[in-house]
PDB file of N, CA and C in Angstrom:
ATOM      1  N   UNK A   1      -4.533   0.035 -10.339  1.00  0.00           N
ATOM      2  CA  UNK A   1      -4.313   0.774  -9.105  1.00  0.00           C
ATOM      3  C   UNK A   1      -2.815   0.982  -8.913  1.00  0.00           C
ATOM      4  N   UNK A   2      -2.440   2.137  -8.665  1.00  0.00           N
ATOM      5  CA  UNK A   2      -1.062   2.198  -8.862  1.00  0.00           C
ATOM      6  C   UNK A   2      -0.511   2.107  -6.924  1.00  0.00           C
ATOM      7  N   UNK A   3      -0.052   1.272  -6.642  1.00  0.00           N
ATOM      8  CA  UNK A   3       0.840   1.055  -5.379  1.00  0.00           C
ATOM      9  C   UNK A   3       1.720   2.341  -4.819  1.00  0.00           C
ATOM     10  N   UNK A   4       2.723   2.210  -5.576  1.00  0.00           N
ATOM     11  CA  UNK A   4       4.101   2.746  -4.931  1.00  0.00           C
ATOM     12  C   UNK A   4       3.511   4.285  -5.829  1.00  0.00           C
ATOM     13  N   UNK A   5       3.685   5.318  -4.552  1.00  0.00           N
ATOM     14  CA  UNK A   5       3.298   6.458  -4.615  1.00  0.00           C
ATOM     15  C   UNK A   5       1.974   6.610  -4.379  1.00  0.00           C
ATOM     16  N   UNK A   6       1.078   6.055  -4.114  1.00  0.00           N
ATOM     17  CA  UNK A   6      -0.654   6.289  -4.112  1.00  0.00           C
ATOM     18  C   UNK A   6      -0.809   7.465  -3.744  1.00  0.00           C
ATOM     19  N   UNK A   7      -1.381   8.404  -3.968  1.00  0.00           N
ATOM     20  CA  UNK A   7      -2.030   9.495  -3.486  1.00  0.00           C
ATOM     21  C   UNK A   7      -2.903   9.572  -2.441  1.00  0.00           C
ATOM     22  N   UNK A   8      -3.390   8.523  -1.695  1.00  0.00           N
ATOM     23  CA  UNK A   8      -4.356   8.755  -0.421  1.00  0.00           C
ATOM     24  C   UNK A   8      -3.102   7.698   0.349  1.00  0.00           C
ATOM     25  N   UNK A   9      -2.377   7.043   0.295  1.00  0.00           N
ATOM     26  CA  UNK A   9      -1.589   7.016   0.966  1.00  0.00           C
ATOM     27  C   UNK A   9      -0.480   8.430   1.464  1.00  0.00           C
ATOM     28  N   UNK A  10      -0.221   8.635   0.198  1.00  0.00           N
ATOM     29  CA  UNK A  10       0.944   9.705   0.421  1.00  0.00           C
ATOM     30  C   UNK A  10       0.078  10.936   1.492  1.00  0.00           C
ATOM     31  N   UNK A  11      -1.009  10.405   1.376  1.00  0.00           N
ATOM     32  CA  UNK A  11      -2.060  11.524   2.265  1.00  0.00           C
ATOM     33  C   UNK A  11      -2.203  11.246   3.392  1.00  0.00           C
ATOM     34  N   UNK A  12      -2.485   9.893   3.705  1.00  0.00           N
ATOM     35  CA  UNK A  12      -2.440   9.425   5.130  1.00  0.00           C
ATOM     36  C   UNK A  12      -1.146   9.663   5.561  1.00  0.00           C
ATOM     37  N   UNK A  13      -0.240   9.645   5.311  1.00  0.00           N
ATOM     38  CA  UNK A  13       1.181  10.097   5.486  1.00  0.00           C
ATOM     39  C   UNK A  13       1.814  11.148   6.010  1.00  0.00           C
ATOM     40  N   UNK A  14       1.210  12.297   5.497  1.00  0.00           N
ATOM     41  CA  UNK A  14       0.809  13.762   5.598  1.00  0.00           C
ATOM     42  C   UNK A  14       0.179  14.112   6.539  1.00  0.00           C
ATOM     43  N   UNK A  15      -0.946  13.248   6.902  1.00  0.00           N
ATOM     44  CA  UNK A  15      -1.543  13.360   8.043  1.00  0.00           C
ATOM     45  C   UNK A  15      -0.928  13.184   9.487  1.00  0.00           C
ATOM     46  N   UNK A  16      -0.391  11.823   9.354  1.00  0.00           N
ATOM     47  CA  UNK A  16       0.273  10.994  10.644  1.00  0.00           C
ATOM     48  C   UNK A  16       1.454  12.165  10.703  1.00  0.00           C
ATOM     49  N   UNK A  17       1.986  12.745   9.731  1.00  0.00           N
ATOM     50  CA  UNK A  17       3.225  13.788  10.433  1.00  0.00           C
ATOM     51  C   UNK A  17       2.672  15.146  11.060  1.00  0.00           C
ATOM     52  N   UNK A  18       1.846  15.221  10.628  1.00  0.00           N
ATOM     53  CA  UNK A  18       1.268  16.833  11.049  1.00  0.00           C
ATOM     54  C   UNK A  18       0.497  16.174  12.729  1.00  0.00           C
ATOM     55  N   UNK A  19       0.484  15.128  13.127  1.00  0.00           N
ATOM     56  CA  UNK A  19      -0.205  14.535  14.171  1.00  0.00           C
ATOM     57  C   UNK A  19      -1.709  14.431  14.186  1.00  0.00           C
ATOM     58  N   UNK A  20      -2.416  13.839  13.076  1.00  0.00           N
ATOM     59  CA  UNK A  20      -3.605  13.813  12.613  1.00  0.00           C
ATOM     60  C   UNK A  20      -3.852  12.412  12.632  1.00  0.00           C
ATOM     61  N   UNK A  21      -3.383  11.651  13.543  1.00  0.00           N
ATOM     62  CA  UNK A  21      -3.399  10.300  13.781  1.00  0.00           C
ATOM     63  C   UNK A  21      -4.827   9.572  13.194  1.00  0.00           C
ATOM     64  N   UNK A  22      -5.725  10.195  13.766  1.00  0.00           N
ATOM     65  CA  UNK A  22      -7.598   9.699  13.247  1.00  0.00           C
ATOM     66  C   UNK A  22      -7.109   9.774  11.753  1.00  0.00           C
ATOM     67  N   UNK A  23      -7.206  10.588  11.734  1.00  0.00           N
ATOM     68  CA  UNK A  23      -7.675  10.976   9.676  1.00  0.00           C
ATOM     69  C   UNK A  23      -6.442  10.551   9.014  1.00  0.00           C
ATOM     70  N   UNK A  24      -5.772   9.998   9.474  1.00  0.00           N
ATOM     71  CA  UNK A  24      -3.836   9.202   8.919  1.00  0.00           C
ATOM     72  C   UNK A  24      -4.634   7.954   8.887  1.00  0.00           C
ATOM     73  N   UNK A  25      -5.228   7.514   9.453  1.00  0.00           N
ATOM     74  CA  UNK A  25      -5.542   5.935   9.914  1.00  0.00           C
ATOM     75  C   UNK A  25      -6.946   5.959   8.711  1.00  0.00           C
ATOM     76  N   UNK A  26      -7.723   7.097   8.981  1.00  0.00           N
ATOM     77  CA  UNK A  26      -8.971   6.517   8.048  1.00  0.00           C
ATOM     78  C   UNK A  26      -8.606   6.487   6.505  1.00  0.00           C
ATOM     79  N   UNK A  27      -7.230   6.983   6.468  1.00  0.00           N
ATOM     80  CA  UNK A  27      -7.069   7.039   4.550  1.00  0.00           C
ATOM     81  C   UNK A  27      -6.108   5.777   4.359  1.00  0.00           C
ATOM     82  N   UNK A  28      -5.581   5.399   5.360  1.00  0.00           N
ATOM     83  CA  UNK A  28      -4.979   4.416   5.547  1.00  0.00           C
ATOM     84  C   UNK A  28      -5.745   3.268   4.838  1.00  0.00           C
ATOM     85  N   UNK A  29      -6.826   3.106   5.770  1.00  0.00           N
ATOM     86  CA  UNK A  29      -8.037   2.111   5.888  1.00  0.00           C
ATOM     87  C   UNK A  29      -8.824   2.068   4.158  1.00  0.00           C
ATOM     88  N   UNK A  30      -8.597   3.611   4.011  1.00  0.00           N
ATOM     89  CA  UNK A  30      -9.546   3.909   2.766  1.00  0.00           C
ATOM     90  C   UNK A  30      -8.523   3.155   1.563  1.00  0.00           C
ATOM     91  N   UNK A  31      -7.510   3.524   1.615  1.00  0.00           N
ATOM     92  CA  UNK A  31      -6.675   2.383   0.744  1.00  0.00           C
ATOM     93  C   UNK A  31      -6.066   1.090   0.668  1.00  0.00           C
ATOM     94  N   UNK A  32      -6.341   0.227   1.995  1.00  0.00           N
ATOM     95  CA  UNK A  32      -6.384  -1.022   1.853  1.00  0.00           C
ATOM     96  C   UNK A  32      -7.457  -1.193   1.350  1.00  0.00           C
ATOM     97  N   UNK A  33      -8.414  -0.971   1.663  1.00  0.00           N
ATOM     98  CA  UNK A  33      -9.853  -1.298   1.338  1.00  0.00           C
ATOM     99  C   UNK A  33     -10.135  -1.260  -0.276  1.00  0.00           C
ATOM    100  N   UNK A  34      -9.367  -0.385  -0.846  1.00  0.00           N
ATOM    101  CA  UNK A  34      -8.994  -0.419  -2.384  1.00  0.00           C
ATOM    102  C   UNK A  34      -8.637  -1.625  -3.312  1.00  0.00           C
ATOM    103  N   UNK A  35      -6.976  -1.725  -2.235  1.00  0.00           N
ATOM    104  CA  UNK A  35      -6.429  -2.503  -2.369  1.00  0.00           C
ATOM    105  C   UNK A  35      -6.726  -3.905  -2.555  1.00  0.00           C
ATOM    106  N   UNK A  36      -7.472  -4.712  -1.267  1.00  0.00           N
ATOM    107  CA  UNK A  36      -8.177  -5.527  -1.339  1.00  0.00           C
ATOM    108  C   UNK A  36      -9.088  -5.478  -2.479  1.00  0.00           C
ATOM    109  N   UNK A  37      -9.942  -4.698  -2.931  1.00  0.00           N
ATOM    110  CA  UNK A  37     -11.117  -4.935  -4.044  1.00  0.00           C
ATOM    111  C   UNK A  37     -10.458  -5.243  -5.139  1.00  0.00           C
ATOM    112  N   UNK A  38      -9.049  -4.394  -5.504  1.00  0.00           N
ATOM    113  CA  UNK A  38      -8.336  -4.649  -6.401  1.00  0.00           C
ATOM    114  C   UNK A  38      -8.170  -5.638  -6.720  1.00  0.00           C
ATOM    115  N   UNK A  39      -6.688  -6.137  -6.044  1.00  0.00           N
ATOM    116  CA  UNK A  39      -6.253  -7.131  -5.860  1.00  0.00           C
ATOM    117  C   UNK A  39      -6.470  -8.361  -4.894  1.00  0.00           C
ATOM    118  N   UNK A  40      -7.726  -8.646  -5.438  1.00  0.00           N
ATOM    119  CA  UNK A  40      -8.632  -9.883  -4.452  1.00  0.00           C
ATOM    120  C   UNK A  40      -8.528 -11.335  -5.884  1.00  0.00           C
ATOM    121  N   UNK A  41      -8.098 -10.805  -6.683  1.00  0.00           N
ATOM    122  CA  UNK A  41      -8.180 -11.972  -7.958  1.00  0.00           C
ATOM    123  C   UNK A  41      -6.966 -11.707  -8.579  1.00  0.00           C
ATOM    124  N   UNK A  42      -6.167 -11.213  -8.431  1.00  0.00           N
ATOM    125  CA  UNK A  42      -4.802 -11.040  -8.902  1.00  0.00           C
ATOM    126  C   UNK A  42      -3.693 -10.670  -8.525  1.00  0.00           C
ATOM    127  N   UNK A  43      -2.293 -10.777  -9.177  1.00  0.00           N
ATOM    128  CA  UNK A  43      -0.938 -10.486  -8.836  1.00  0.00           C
ATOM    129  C   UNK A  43      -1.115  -8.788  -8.051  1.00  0.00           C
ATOM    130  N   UNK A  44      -0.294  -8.774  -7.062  1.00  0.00           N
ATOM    131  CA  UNK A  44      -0.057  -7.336  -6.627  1.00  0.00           C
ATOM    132  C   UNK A  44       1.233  -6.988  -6.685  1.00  0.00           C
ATOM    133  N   UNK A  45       1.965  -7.907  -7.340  1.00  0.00           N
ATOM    134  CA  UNK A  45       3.673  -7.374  -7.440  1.00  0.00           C
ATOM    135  C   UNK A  45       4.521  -6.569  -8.383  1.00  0.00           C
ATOM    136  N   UNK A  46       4.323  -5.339  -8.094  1.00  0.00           N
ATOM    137  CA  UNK A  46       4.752  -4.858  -8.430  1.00  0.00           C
ATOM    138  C   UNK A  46       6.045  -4.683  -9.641  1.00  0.00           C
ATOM    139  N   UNK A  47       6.788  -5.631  -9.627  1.00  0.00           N
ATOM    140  CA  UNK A  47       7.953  -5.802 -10.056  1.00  0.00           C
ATOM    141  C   UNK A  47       7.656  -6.515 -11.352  1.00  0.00           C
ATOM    142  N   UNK A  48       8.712  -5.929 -12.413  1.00  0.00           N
ATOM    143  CA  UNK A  48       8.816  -6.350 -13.677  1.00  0.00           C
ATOM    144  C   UNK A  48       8.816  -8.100 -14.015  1.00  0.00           C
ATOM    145  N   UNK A  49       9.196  -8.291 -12.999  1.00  0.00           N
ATOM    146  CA  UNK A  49       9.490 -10.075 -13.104  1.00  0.00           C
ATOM    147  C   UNK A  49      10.179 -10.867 -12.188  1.00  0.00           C
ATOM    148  N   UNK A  50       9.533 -12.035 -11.377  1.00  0.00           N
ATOM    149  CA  UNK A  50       9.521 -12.907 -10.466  1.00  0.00           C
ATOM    150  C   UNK A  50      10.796 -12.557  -9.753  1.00  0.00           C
ATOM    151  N   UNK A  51      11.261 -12.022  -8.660  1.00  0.00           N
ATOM    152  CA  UNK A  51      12.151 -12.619  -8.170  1.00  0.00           C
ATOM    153  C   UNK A  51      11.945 -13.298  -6.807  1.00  0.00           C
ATOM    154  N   UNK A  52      13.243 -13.728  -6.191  1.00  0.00           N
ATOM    155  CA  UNK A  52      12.943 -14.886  -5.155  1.00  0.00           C
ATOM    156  C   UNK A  52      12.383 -14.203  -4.119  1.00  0.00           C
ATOM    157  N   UNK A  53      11.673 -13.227  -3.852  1.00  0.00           N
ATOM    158  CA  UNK A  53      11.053 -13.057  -3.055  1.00  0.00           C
ATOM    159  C   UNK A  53       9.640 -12.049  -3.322  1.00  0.00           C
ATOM    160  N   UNK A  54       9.154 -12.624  -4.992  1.00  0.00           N
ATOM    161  CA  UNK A  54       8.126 -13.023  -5.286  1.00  0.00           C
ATOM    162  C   UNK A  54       6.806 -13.962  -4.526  1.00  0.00           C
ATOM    163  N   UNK A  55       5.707 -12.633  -4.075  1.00  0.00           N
ATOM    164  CA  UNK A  55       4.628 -13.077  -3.076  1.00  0.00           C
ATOM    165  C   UNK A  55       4.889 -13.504  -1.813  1.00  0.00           C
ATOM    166  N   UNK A  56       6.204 -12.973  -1.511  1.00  0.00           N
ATOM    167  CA  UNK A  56       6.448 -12.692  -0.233  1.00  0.00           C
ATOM    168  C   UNK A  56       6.711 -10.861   0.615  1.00  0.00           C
ATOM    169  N   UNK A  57       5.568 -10.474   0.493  1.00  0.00           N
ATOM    170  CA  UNK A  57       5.616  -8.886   0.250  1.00  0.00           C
ATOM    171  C   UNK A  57       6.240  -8.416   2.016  1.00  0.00           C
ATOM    172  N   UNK A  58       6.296  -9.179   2.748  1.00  0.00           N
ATOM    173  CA  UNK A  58       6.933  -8.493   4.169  1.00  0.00           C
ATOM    174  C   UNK A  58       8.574  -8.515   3.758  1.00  0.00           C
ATOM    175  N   UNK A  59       8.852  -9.488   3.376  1.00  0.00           N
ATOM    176  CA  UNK A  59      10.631  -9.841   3.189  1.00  0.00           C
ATOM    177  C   UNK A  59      10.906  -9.133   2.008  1.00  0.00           C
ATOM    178  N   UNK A  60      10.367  -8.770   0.741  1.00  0.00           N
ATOM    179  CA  UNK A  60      10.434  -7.784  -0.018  1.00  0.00           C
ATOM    180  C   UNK A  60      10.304  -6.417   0.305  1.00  0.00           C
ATOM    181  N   UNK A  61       9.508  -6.110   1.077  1.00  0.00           N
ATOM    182  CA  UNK A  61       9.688  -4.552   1.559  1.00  0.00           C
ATOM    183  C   UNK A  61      10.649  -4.220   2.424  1.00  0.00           C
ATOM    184  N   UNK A  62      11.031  -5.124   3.775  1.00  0.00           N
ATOM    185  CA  UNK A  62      12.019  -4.887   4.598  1.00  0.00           C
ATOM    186  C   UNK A  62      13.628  -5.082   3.498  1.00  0.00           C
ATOM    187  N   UNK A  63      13.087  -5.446   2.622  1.00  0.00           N
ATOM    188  CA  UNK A  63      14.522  -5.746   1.393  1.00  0.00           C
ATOM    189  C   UNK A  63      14.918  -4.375   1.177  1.00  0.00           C
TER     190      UNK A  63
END
């Protein structure tokens, strides 16, 4: 599952700017829901290799 760039994100995205708040939120939903199935048994980090703020994905994104 590819993260950074998703296509039904980049869609929910699209939505929430055009003011499509409902249908921003349900693709939203539609790709955690991915997400989770995905990555319910494994690494979701993105990154080539551990750094110190490895599986800490709030302090890594605000990074």
């Amino acid at each position: 599952m590819k993260i950074e760039g998703n296509q039904k994100e980049l869609d929910a995205m699209e939505q929430f700017h055009k003011g499509n708040r409902t249908e921003g939120l349900k693709l939203q939903e539609e790709f955690a829901a991915q997400f989770r199935t995905e990555y319910k048994e494994k690494d979701h980090c993105p990154c080539q290799k551990a750094c110190r703020y490895h599986g800490n994905c709030k302090e890594c994104v605000a990074i």
